[in-house]
C-alpha atoms as a PDB file:
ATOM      1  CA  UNK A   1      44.510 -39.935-174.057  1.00  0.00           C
ATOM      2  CA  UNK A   2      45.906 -38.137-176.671  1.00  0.00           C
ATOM      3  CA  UNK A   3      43.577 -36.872-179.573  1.00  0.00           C
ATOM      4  CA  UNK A   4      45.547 -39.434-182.090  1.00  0.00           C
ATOM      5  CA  UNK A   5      44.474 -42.254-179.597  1.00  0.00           C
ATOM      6  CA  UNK A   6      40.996 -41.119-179.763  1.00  0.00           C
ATOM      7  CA  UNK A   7      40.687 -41.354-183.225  1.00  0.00           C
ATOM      8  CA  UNK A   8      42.151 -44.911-183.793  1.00  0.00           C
ATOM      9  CA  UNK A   9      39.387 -46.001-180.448  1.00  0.00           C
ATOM     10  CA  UNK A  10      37.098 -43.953-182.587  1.00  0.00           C
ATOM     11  CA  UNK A  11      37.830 -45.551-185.904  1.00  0.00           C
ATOM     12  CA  UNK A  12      37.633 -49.085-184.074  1.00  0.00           C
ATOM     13  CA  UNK A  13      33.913 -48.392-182.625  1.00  0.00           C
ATOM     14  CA  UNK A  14      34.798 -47.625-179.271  1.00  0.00           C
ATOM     15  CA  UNK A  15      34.368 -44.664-176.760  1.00  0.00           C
ATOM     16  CA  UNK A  16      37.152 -41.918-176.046  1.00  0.00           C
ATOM     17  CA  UNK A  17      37.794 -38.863-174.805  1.00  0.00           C
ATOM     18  CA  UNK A  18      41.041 -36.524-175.077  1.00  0.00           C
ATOM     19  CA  UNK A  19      42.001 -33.313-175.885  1.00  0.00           C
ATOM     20  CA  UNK A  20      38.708 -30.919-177.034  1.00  0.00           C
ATOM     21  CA  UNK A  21      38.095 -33.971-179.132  1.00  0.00           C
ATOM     22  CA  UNK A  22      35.491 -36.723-177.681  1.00  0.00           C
ATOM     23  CA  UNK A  23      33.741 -39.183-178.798  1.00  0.00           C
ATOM     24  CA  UNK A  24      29.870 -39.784-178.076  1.00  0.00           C
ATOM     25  CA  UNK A  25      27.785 -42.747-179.277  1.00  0.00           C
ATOM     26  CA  UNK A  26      28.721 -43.379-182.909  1.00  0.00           C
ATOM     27  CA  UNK A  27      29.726 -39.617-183.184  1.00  0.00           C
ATOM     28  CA  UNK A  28      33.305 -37.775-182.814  1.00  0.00           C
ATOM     29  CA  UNK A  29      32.885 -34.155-181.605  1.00  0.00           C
ATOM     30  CA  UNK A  30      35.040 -31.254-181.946  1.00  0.00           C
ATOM     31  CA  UNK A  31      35.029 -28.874-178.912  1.00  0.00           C
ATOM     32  CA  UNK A  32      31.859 -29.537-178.085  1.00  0.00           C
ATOM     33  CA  UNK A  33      28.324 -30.975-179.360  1.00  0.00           C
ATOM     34  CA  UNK A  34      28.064 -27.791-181.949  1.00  0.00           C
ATOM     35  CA  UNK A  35      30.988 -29.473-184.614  1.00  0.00           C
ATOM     36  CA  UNK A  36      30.406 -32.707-184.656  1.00  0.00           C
ATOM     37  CA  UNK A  37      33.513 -34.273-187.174  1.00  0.00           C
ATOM     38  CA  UNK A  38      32.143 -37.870-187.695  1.00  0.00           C
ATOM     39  CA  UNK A  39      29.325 -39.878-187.390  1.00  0.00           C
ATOM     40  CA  UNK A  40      30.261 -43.134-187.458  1.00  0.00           C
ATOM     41  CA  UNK A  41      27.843 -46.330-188.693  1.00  0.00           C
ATOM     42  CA  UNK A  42      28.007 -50.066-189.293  1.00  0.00           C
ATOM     43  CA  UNK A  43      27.326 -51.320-192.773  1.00  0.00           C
ATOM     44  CA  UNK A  44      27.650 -54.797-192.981  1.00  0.00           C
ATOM     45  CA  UNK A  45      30.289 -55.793-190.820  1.00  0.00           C
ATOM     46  CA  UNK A  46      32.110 -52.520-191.353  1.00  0.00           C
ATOM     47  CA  UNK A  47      32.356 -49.111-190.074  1.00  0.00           C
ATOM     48  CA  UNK A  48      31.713 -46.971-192.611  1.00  0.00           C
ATOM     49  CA  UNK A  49      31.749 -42.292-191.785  1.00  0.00           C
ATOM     50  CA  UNK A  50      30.061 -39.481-192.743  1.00  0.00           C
ATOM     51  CA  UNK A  51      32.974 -36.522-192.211  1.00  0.00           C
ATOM     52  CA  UNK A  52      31.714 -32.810-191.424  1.00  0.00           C
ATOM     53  CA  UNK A  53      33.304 -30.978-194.662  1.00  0.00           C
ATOM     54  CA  UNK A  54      33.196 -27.198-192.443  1.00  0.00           C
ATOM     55  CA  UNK A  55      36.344 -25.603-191.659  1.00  0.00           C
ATOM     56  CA  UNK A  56      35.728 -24.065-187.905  1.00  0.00           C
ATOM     57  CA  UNK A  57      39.151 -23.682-186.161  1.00  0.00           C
ATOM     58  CA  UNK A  58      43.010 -24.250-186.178  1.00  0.00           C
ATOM     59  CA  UNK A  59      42.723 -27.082-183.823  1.00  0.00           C
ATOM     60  CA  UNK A  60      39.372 -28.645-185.424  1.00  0.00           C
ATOM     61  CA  UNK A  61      41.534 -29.013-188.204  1.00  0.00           C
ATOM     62  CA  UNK A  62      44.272 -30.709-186.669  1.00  0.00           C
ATOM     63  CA  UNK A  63      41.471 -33.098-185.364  1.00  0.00           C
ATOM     64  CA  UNK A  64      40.218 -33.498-188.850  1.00  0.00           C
ATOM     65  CA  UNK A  65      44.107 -34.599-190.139  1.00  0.00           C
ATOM     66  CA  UNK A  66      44.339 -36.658-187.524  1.00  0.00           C
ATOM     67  CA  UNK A  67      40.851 -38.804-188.232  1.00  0.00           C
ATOM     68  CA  UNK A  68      41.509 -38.733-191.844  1.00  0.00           C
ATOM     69  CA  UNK A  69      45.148 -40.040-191.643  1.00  0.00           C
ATOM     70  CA  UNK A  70      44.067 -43.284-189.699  1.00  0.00           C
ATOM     71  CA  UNK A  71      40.581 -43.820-191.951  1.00  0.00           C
ATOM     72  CA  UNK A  72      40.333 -45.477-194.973  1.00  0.00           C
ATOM     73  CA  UNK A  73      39.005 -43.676-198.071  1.00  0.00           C
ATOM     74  CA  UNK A  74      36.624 -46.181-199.299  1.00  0.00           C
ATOM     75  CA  UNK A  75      35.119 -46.166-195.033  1.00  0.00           C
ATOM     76  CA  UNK A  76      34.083 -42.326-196.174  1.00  0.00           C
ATOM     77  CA  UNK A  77      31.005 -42.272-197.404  1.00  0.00           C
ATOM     78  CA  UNK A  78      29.840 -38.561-197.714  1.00  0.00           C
ATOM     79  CA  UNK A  79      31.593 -34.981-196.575  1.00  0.00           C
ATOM     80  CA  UNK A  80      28.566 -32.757-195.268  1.00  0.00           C
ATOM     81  CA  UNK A  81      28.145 -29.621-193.743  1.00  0.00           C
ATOM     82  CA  UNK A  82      27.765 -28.943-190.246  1.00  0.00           C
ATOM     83  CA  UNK A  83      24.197 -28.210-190.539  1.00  0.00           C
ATOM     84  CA  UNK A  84      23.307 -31.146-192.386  1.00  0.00           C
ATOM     85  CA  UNK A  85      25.285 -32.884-190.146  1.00  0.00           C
ATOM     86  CA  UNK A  86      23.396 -32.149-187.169  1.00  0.00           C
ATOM     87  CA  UNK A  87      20.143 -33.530-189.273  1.00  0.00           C
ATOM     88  CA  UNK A  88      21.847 -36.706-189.284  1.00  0.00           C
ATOM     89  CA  UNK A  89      22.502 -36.752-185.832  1.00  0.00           C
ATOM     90  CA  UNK A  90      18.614 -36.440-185.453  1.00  0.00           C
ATOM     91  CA  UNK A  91      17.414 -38.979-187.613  1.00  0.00           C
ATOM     92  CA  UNK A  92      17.297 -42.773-186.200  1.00  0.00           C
ATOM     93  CA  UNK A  93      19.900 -45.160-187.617  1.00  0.00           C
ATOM     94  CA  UNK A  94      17.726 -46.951-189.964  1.00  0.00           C
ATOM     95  CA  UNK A  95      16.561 -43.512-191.900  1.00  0.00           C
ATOM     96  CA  UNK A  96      20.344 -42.885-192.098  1.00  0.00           C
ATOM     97  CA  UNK A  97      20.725 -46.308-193.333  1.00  0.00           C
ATOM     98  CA  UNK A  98      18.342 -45.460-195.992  1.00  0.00           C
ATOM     99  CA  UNK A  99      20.007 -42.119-196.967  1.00  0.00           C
ATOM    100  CA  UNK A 100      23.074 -44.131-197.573  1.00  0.00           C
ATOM    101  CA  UNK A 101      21.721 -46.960-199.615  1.00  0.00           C
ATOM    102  CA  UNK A 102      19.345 -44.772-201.753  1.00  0.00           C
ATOM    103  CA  UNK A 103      21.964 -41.657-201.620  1.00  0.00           C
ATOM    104  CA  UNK A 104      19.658 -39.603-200.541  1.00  0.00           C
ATOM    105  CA  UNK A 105      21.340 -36.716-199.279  1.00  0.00           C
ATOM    106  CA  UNK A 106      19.143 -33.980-199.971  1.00  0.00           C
ATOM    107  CA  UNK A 107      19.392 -32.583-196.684  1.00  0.00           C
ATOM    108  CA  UNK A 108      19.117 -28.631-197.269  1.00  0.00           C
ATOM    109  CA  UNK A 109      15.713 -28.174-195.772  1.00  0.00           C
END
């Protein structure tokens, strides 16, 4: 599958895997579990994304064009880091559902 495919099956809820880009649970990885690119979550009867604002490589880039040419601006939510990324990936849905509707997204410590 080519990495354009996996972001439309990404964007659409489902599981893919192509080139250095893969998707795991509600999360789209670049290279590997240290960049992740999306996190993905359903608001209503929507998928709405969080999108990892770091620059990292040439090709994470590219990935980055490609997801963001096939989502919807009003689906994006917030831009964060990588680090506070990887705090979302920790918490459980419903805290994440929280940060969202409170927009809460003091996430530096």
């Amino acid at each position: 599958m080519n990495n354009g495919d996996v972001c439309k099956e990404y964007i659409n809820g489902d599981i893919a895997k192509g080139n250095n880009l893969f998707v795991e649970g509600n999360i789209l990885y670049s290279y590997g579990y240290h960049f992740p690119l999306a996190i993905r979550l359903i608001l209503g009867k929507k998928y709405k994304f969080i999108i990892n604002s770091d620059k990292y490589s040439v090709t994470t880039s590219k990935h980055k064009f490609l997801l963001l040419n096939k989502i919807d601006k009003e689906d994006i939510i917030k831009e964060c880091n990588t680090q506070e990324m990887q705090k979302i990936k920790q918490m459980n849905i419903t805290e994440v559902k929280e940060l969202v509707a409170n927009n809460l997204w003091n996430l530096k410590n």
